[in-house]
C-alpha atoms as a PDB file:
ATOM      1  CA  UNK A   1      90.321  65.973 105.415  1.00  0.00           C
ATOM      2  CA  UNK A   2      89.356  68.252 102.505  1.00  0.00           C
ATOM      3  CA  UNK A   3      86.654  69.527 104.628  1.00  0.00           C
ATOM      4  CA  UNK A   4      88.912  70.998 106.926  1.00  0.00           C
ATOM      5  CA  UNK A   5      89.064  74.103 104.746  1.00  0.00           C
ATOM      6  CA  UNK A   6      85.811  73.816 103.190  1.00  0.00           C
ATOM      7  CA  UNK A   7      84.575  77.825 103.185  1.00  0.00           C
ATOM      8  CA  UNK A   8      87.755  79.090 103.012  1.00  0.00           C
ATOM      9  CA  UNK A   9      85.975  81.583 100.554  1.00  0.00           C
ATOM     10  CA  UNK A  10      83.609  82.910 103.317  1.00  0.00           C
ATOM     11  CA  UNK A  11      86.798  83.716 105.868  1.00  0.00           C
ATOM     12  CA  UNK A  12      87.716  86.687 103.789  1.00  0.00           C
ATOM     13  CA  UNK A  13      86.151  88.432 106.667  1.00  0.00           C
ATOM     14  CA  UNK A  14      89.152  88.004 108.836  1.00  0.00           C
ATOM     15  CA  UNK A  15      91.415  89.756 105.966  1.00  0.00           C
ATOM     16  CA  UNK A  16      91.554  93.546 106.678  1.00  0.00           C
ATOM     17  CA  UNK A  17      91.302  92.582 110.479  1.00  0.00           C
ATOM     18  CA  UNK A  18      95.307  91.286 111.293  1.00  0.00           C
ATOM     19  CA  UNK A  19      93.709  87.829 111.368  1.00  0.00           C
ATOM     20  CA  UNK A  20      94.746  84.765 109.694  1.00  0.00           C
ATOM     21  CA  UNK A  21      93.641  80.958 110.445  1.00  0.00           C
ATOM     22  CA  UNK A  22      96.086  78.679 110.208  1.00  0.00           C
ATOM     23  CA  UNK A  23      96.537  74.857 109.239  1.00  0.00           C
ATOM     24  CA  UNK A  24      98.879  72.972 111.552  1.00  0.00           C
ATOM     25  CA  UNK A  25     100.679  69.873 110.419  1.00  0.00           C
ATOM     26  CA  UNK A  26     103.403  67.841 110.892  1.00  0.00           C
ATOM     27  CA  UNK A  27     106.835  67.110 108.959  1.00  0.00           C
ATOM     28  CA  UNK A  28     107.564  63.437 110.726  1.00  0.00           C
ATOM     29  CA  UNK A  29     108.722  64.915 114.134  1.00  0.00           C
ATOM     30  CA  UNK A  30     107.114  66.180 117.211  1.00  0.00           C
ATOM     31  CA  UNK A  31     107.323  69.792 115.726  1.00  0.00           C
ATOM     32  CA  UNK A  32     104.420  71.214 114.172  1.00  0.00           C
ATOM     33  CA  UNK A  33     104.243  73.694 111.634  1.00  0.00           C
ATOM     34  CA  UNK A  34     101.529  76.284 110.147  1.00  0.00           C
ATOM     35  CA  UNK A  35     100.381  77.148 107.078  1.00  0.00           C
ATOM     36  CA  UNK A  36      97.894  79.992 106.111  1.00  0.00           C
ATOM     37  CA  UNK A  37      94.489  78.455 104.817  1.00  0.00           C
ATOM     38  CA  UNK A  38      94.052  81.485 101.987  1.00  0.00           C
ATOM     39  CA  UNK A  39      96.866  79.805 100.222  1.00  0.00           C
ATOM     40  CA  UNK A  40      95.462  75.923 100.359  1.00  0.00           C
ATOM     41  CA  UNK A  41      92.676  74.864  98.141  1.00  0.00           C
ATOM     42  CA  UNK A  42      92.799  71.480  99.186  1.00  0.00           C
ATOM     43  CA  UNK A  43      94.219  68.591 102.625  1.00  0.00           C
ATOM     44  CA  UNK A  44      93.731  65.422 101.595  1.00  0.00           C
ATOM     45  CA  UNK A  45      95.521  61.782 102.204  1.00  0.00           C
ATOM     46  CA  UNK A  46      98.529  61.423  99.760  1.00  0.00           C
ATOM     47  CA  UNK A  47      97.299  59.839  96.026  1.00  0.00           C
ATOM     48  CA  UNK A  48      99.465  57.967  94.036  1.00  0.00           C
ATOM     49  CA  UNK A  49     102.290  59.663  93.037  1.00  0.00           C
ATOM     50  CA  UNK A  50     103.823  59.029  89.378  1.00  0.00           C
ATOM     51  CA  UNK A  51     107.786  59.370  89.477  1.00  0.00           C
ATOM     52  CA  UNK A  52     109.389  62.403  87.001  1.00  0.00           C
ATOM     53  CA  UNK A  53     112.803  61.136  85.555  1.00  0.00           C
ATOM     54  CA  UNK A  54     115.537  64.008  86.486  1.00  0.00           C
ATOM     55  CA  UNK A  55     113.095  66.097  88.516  1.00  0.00           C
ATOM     56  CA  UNK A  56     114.681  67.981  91.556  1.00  0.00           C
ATOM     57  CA  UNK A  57     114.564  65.417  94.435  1.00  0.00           C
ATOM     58  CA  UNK A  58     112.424  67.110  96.444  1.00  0.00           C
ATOM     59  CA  UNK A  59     109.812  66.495  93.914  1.00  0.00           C
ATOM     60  CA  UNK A  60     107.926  63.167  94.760  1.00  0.00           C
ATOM     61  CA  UNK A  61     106.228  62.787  91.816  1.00  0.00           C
ATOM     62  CA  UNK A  62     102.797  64.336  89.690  1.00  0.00           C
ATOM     63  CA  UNK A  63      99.327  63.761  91.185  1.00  0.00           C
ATOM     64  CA  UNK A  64      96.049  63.978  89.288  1.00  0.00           C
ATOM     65  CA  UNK A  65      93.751  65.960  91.002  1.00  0.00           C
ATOM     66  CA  UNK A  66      90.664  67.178  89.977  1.00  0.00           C
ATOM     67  CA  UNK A  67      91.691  67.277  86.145  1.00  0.00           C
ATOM     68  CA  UNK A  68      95.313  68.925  86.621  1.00  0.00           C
ATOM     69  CA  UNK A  69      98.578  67.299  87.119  1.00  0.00           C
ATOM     70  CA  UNK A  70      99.726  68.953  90.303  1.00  0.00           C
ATOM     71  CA  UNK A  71     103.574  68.290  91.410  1.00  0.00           C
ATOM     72  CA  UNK A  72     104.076  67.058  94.621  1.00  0.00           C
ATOM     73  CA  UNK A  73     106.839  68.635  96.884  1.00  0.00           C
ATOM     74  CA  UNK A  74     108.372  66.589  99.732  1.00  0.00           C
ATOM     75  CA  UNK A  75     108.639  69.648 102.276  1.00  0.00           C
ATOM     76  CA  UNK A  76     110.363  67.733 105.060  1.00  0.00           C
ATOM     77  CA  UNK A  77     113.129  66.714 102.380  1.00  0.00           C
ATOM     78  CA  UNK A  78     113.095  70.675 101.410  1.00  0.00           C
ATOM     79  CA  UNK A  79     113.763  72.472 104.191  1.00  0.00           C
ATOM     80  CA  UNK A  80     116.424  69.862 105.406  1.00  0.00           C
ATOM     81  CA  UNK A  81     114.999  67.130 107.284  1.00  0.00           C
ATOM     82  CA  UNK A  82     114.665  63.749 106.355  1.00  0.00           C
ATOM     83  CA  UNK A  83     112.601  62.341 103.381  1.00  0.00           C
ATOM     84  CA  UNK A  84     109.296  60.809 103.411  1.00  0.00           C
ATOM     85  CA  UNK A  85     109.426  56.726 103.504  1.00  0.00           C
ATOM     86  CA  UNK A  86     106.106  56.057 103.380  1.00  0.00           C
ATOM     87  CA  UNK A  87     103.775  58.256 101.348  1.00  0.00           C
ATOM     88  CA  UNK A  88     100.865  55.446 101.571  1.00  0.00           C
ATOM     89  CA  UNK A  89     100.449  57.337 105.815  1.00  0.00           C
ATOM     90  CA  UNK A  90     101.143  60.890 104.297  1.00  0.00           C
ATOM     91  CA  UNK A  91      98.674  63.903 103.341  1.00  0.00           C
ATOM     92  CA  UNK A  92      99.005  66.735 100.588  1.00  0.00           C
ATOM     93  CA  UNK A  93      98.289  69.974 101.056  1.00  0.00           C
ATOM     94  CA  UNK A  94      97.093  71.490  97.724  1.00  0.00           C
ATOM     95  CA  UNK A  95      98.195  75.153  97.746  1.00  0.00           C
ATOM     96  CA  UNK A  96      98.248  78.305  95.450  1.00  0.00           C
ATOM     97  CA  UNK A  97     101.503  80.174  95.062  1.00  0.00           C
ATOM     98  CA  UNK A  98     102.971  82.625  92.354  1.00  0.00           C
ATOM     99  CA  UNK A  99     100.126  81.974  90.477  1.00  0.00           C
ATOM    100  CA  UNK A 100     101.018  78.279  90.191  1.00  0.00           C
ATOM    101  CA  UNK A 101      99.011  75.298  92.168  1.00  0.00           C
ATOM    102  CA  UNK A 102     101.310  72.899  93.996  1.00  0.00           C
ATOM    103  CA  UNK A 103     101.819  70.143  96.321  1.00  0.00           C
ATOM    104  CA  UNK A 104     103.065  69.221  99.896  1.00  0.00           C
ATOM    105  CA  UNK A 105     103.786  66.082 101.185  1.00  0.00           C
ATOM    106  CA  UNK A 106     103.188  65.854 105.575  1.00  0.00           C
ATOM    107  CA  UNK A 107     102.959  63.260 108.011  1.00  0.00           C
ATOM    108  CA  UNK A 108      99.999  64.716 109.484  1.00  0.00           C
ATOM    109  CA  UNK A 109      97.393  67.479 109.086  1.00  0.00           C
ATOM    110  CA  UNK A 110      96.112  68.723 112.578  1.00  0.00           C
ATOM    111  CA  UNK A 111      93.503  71.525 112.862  1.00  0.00           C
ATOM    112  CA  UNK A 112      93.034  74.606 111.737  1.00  0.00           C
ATOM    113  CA  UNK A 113      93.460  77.871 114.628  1.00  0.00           C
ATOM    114  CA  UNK A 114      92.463  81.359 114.270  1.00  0.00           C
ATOM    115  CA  UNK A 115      95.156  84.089 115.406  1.00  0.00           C
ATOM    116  CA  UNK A 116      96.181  87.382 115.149  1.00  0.00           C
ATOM    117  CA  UNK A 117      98.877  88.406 113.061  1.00  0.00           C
ATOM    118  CA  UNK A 118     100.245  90.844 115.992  1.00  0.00           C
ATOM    119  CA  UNK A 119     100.787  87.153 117.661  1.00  0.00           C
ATOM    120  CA  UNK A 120     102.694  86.142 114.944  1.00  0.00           C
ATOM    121  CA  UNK A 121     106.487  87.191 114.934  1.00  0.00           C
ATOM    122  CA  UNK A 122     109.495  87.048 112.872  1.00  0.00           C
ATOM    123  CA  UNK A 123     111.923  84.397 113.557  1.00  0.00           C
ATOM    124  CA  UNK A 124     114.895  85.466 116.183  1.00  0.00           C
ATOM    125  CA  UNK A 125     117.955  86.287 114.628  1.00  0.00           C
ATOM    126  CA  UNK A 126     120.200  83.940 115.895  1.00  0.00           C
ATOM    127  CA  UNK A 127     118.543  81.319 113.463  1.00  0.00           C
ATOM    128  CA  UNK A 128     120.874  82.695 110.997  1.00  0.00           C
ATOM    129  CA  UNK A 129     119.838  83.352 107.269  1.00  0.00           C
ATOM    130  CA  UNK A 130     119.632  80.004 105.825  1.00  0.00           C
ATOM    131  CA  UNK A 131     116.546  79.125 107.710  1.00  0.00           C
ATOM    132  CA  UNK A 132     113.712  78.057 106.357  1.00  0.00           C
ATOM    133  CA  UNK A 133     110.917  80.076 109.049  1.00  0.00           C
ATOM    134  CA  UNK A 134     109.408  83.436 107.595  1.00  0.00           C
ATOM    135  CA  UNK A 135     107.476  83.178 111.150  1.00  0.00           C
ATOM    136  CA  UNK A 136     106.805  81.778 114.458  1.00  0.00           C
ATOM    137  CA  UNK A 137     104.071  82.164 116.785  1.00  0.00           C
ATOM    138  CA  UNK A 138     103.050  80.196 120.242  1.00  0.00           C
ATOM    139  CA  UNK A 139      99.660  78.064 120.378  1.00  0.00           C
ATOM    140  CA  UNK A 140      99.068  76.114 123.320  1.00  0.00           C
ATOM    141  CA  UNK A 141     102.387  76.818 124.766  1.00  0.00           C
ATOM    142  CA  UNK A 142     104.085  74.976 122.008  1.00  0.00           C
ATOM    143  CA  UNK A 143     106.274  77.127 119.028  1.00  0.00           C
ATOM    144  CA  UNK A 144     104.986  76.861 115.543  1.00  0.00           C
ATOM    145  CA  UNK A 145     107.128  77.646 112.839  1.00  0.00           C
ATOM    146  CA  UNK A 146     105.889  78.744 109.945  1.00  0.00           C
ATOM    147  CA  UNK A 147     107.737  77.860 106.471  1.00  0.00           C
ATOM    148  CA  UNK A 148     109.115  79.781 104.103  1.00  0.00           C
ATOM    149  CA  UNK A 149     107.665  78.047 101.163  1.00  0.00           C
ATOM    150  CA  UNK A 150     108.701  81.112  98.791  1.00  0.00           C
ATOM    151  CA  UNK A 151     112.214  80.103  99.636  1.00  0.00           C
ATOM    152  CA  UNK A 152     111.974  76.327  99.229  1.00  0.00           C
ATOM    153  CA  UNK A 153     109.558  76.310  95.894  1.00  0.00           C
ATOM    154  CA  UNK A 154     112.762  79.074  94.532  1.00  0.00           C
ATOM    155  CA  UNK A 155     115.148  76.347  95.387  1.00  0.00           C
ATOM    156  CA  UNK A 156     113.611  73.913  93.153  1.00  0.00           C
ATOM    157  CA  UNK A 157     112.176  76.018  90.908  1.00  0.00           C
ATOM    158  CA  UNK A 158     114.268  78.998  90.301  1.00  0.00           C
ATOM    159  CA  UNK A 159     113.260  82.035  89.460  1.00  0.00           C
ATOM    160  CA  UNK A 160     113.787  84.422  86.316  1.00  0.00           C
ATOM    161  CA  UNK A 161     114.868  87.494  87.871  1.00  0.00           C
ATOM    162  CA  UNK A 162     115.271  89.153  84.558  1.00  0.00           C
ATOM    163  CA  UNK A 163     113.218  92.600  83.659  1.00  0.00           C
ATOM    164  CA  UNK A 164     112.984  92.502  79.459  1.00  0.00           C
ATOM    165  CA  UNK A 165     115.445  94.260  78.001  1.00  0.00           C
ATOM    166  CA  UNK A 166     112.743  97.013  76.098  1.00  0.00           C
ATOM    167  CA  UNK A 167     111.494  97.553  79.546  1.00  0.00           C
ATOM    168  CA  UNK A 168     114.538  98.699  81.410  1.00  0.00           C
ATOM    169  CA  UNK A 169     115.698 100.755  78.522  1.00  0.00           C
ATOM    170  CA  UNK A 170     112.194 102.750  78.421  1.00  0.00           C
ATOM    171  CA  UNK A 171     112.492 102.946  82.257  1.00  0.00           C
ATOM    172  CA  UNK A 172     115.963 104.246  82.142  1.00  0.00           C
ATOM    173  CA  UNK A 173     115.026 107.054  79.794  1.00  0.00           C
ATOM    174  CA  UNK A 174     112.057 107.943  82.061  1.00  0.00           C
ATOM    175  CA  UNK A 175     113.802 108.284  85.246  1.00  0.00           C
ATOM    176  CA  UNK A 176     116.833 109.845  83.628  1.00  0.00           C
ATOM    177  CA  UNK A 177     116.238 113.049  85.874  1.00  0.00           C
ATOM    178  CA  UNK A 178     115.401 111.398  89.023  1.00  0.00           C
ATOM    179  CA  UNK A 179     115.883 107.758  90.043  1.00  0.00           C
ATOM    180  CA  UNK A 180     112.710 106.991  92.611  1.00  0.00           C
ATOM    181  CA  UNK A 181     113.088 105.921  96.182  1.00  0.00           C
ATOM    182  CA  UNK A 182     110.863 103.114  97.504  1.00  0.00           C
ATOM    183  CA  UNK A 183     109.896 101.255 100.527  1.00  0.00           C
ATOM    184  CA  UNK A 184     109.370  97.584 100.013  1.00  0.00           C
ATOM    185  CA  UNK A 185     108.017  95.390 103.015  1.00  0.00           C
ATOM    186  CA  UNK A 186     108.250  91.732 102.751  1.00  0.00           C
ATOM    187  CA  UNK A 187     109.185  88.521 105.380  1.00  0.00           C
ATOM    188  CA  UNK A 188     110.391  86.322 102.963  1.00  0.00           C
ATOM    189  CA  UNK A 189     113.339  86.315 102.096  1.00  0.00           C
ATOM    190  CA  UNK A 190     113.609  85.301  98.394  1.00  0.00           C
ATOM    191  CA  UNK A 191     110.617  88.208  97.759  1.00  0.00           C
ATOM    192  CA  UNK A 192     112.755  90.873  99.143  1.00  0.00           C
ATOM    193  CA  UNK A 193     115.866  89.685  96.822  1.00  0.00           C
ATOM    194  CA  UNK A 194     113.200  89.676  93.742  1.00  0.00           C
ATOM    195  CA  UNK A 195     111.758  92.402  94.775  1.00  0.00           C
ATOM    196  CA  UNK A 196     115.137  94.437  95.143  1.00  0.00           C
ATOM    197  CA  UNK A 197     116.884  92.671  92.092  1.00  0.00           C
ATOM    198  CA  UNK A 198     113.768  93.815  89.840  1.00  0.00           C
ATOM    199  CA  UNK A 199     113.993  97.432  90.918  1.00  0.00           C
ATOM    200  CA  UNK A 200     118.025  97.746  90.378  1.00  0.00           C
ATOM    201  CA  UNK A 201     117.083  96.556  86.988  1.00  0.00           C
ATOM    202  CA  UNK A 202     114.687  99.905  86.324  1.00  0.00           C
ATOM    203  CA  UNK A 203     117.205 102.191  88.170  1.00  0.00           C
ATOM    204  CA  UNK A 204     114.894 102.804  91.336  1.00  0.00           C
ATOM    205  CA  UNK A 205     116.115 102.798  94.924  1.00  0.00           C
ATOM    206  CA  UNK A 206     115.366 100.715  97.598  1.00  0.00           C
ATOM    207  CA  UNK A 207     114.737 100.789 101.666  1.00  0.00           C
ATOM    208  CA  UNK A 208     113.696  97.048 102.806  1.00  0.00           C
ATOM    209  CA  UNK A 209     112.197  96.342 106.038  1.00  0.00           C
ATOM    210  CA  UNK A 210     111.059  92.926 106.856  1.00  0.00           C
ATOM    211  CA  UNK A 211     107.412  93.550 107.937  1.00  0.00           C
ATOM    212  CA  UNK A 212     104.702  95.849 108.057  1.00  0.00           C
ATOM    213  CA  UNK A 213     105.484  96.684 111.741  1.00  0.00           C
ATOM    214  CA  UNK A 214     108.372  98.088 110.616  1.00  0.00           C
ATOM    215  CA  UNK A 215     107.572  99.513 107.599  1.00  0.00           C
ATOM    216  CA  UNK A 216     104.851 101.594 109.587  1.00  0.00           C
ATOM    217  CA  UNK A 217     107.606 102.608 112.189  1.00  0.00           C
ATOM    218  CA  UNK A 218     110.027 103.769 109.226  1.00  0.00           C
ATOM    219  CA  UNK A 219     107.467 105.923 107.484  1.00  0.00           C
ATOM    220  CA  UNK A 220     106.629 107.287 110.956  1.00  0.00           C
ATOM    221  CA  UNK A 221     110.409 108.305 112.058  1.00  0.00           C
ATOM    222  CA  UNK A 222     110.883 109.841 108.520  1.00  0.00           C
ATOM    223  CA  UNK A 223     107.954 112.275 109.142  1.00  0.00           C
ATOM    224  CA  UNK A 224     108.998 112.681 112.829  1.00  0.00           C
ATOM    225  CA  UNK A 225     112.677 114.208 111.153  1.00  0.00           C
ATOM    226  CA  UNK A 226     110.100 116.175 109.152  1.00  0.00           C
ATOM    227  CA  UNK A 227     111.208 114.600 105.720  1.00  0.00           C
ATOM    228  CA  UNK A 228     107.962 114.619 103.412  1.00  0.00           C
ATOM    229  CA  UNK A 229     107.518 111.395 102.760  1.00  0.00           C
ATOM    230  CA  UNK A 230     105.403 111.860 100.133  1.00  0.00           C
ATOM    231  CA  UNK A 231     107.928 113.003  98.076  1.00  0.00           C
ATOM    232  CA  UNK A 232     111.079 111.407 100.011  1.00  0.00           C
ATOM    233  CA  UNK A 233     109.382 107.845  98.312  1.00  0.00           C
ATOM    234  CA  UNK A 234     107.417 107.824  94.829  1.00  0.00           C
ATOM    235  CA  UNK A 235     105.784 104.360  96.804  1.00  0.00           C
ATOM    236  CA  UNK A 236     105.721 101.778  99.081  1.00  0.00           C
ATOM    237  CA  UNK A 237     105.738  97.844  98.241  1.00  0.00           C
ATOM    238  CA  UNK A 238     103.503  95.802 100.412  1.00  0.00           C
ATOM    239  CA  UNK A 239     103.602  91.856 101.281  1.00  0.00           C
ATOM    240  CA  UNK A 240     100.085  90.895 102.496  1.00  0.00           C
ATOM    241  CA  UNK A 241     100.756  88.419 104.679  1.00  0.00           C
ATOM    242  CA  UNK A 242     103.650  89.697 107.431  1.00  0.00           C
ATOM    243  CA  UNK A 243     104.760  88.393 111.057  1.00  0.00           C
ATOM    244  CA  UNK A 244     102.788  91.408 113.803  1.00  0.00           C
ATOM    245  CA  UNK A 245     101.140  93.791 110.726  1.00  0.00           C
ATOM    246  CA  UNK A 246      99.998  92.333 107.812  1.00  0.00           C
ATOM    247  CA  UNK A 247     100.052  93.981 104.499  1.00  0.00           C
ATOM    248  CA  UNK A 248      96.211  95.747 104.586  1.00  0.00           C
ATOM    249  CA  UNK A 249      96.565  96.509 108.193  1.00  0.00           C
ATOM    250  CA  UNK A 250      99.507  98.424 107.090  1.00  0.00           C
ATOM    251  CA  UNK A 251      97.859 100.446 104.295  1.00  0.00           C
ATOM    252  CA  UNK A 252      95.012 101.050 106.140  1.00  0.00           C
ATOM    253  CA  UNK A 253      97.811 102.749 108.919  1.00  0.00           C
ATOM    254  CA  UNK A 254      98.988 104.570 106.657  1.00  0.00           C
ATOM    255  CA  UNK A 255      95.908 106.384 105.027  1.00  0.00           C
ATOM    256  CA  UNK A 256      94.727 107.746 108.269  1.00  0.00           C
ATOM    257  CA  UNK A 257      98.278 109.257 108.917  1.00  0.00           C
ATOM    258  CA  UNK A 258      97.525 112.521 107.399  1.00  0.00           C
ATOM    259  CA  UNK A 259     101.655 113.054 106.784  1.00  0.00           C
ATOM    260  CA  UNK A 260     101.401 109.596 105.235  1.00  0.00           C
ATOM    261  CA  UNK A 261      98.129 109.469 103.539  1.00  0.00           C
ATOM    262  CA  UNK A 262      99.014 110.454 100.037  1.00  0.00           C
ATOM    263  CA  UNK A 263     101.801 107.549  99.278  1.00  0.00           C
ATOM    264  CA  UNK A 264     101.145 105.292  96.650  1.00  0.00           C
ATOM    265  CA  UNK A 265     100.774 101.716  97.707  1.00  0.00           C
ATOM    266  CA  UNK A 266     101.083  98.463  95.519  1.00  0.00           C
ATOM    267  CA  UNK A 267     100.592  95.342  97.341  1.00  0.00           C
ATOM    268  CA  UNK A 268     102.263  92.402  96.163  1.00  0.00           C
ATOM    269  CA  UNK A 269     101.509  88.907  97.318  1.00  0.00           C
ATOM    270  CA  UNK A 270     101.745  85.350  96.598  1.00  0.00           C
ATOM    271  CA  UNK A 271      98.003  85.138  98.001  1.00  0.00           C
ATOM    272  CA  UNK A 272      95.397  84.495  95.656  1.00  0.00           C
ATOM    273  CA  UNK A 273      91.603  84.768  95.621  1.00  0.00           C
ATOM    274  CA  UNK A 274      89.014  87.271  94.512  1.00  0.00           C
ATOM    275  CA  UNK A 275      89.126  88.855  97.725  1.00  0.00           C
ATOM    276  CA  UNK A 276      92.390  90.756  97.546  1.00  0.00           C
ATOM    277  CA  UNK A 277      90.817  92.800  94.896  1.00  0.00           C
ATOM    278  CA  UNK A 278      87.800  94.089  96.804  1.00  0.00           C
ATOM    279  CA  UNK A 279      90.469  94.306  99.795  1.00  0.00           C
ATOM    280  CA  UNK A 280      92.730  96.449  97.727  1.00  0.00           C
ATOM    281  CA  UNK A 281      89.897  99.580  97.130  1.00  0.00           C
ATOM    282  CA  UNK A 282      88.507  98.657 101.101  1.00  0.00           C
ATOM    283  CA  UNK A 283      91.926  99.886 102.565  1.00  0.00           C
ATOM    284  CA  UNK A 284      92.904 101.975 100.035  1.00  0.00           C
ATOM    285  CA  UNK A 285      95.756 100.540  98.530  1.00  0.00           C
ATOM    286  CA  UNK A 286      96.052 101.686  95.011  1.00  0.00           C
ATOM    287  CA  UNK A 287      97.245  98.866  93.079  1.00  0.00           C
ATOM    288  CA  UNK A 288      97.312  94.889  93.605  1.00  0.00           C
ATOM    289  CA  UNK A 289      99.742  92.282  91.683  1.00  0.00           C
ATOM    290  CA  UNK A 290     100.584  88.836  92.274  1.00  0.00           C
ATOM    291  CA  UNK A 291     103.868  87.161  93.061  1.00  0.00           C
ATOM    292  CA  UNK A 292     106.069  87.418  90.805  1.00  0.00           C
ATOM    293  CA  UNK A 293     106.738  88.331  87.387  1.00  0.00           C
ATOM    294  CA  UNK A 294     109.585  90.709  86.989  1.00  0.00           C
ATOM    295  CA  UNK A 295     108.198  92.305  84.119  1.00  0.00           C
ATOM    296  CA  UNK A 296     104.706  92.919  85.824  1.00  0.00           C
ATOM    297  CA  UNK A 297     106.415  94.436  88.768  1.00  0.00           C
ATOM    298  CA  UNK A 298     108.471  96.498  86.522  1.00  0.00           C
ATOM    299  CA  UNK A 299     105.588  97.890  84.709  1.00  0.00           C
ATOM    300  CA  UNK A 300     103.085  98.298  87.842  1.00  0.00           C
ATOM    301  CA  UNK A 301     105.809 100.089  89.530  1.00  0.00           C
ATOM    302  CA  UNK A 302     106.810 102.360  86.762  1.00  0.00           C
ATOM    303  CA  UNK A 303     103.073 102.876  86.630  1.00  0.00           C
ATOM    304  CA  UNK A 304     102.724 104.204  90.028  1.00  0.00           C
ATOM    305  CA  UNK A 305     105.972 106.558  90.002  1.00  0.00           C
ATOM    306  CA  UNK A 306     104.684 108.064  86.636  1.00  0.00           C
ATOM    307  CA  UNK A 307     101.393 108.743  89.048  1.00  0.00           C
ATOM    308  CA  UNK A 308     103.636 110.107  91.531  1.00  0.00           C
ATOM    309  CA  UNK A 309     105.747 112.466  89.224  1.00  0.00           C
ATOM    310  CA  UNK A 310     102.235 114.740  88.810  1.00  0.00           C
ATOM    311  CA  UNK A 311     100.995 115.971  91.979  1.00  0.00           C
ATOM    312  CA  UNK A 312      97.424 115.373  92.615  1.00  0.00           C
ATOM    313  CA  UNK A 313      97.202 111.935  90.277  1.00  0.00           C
ATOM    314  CA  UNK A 314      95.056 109.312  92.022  1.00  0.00           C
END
């Protein structure tokens, strides 16, 4: 199974393109679900699983894998459904998020497909807000939703939202003057509520738009009302991976706008690999972090306004 995904490294060529592979699987049901292969390092049948005392229930237990004691989430049990029974039939998909390497328990690992993130769209409305999609997207006729892990690893995890105290005192002081408007572009959910609860913290202003479609369209119909946007935002905050415009495609949009060209762009993903570095100076973005540490959004932001304040600074 693990060689499903084996040269994941050498499909860096689709990033930069608004492609993405995906791994299907199942949660017990008919449904099938995707996942995007640049955040799984591993697929393999379900090890044994040793039991935490207390742990959140949708923790099955701690694996050892390759030398590291990797917890194992039940995702069916996570986003609602019913619990794995029998974890002897199940598979684990080994993945990398928020700098942290974790578990899922499925039924059943499928294939991997290779699509275009213009085919992938956001999940319709009437789904409400406590859903647990970031994305669907149609593959052989059939609807593939694809799961908000951001928003089920928060629920067991948590998340300290909390910029340090020094930090949003020095910020304070600095933007004394002017509090800074930004654009932030994210599908998930909980990002957009860190994302937003960070900046509040360090007095900056906020537009949210839910992907890069529509972060592309809103920087567009503020120069259309001739607003320079330039100086209308100090930046923009990018997701990489979005539903019909992902995160590079975006930045790569925007530098050959020439009314858009000069905003500064920090991308901000939960996406790891030595790729989104040389991606970052290929599209032009000028900064990269990874999901999420308040403080290191705080300070890479506060970075980039400071940039912005002198006219000219690259």
């Amino acid at each position: 199974m693990a060689s499903m995904i084996d040269g994941v490294d050498q499909r860096t060529q689709l990033v930069g393109h608004n492609r993405l592979e995906l791994l299907l699987f199942q949660l017990g049901t008919k449904q099938r679900f995707g996942i995007n292969v640049f955040k799984v390092k591993e697929a393999i049948p379900c090890p044994t699983l040793t039991r935490i005392p207390n742990s959140h229930p949708v923790v099955k237990g701690t694996a050892h894998i390759r030398g590291m004691a990797i917890s194992i989430f039940d995702l069916s049990l996570g986003i609602g459904g019913r619990p794995v029974e029998d974890i002897s039939k199940s598979f684990v998909i080994i993945t990398e998020y928020n700098r942290s390497v974790q578990g899922f328990l499925v039924s059943n690992i499928e294939r991997i497909i290779n699509t275009s993130w213009a085919d992938i769209l956001p999940p319709p409305s009437a789904v409400g807000r406590n859903n647990y999609m970031t994305a669907i997207t149609n593959i052989d006729n059939e609807l593939i939703e694809i799961i908000d892990v951001e928003k089920v690893m928060s629920e067991v995890i948590g998340n300290d939202l909390t910029v340090s105290e020094n930090l949003v005192k020095n910020f304070a002081e600095q933007n004394a003057e002017q509090r800074p408007h930004i654009l932030v572009a994210d599908d998930s959910s909980v990002a957009r509520n860190q994302i937003k609860r960070t900046m509040e913290q360090i007095g900056v202003d906020t537009t949210i738009v839910n992907d890069g479609r529509k972060a592309l369209e809103q920087l567009q119909e503020w120069a259309e009302q001739g607003i320079d946007v330039k100086n209308h935002i100090a930046m923009m905050i990018s997701d990489i991976e979005m539903p019909e415009m992902d995160g590079y495609t975006l930045t790569s949009e925007v530098r050959k706008d020439p009314l858009l060209k000069d905003i500064k762009i920090l991308l901000h993903t939960s996406m790891s690999g030595n790729f989104n570095t040389t991606m970052v100076e290929k599209v032009g973005a000028d900064r990269f972090i990874p999901k999420f540490s308040p403080d290191d959004l705080a300070i890479a932001v506060q970075g980039l306004i400071e940039e912005w304040k002198v006219p000219g600074t690259s």
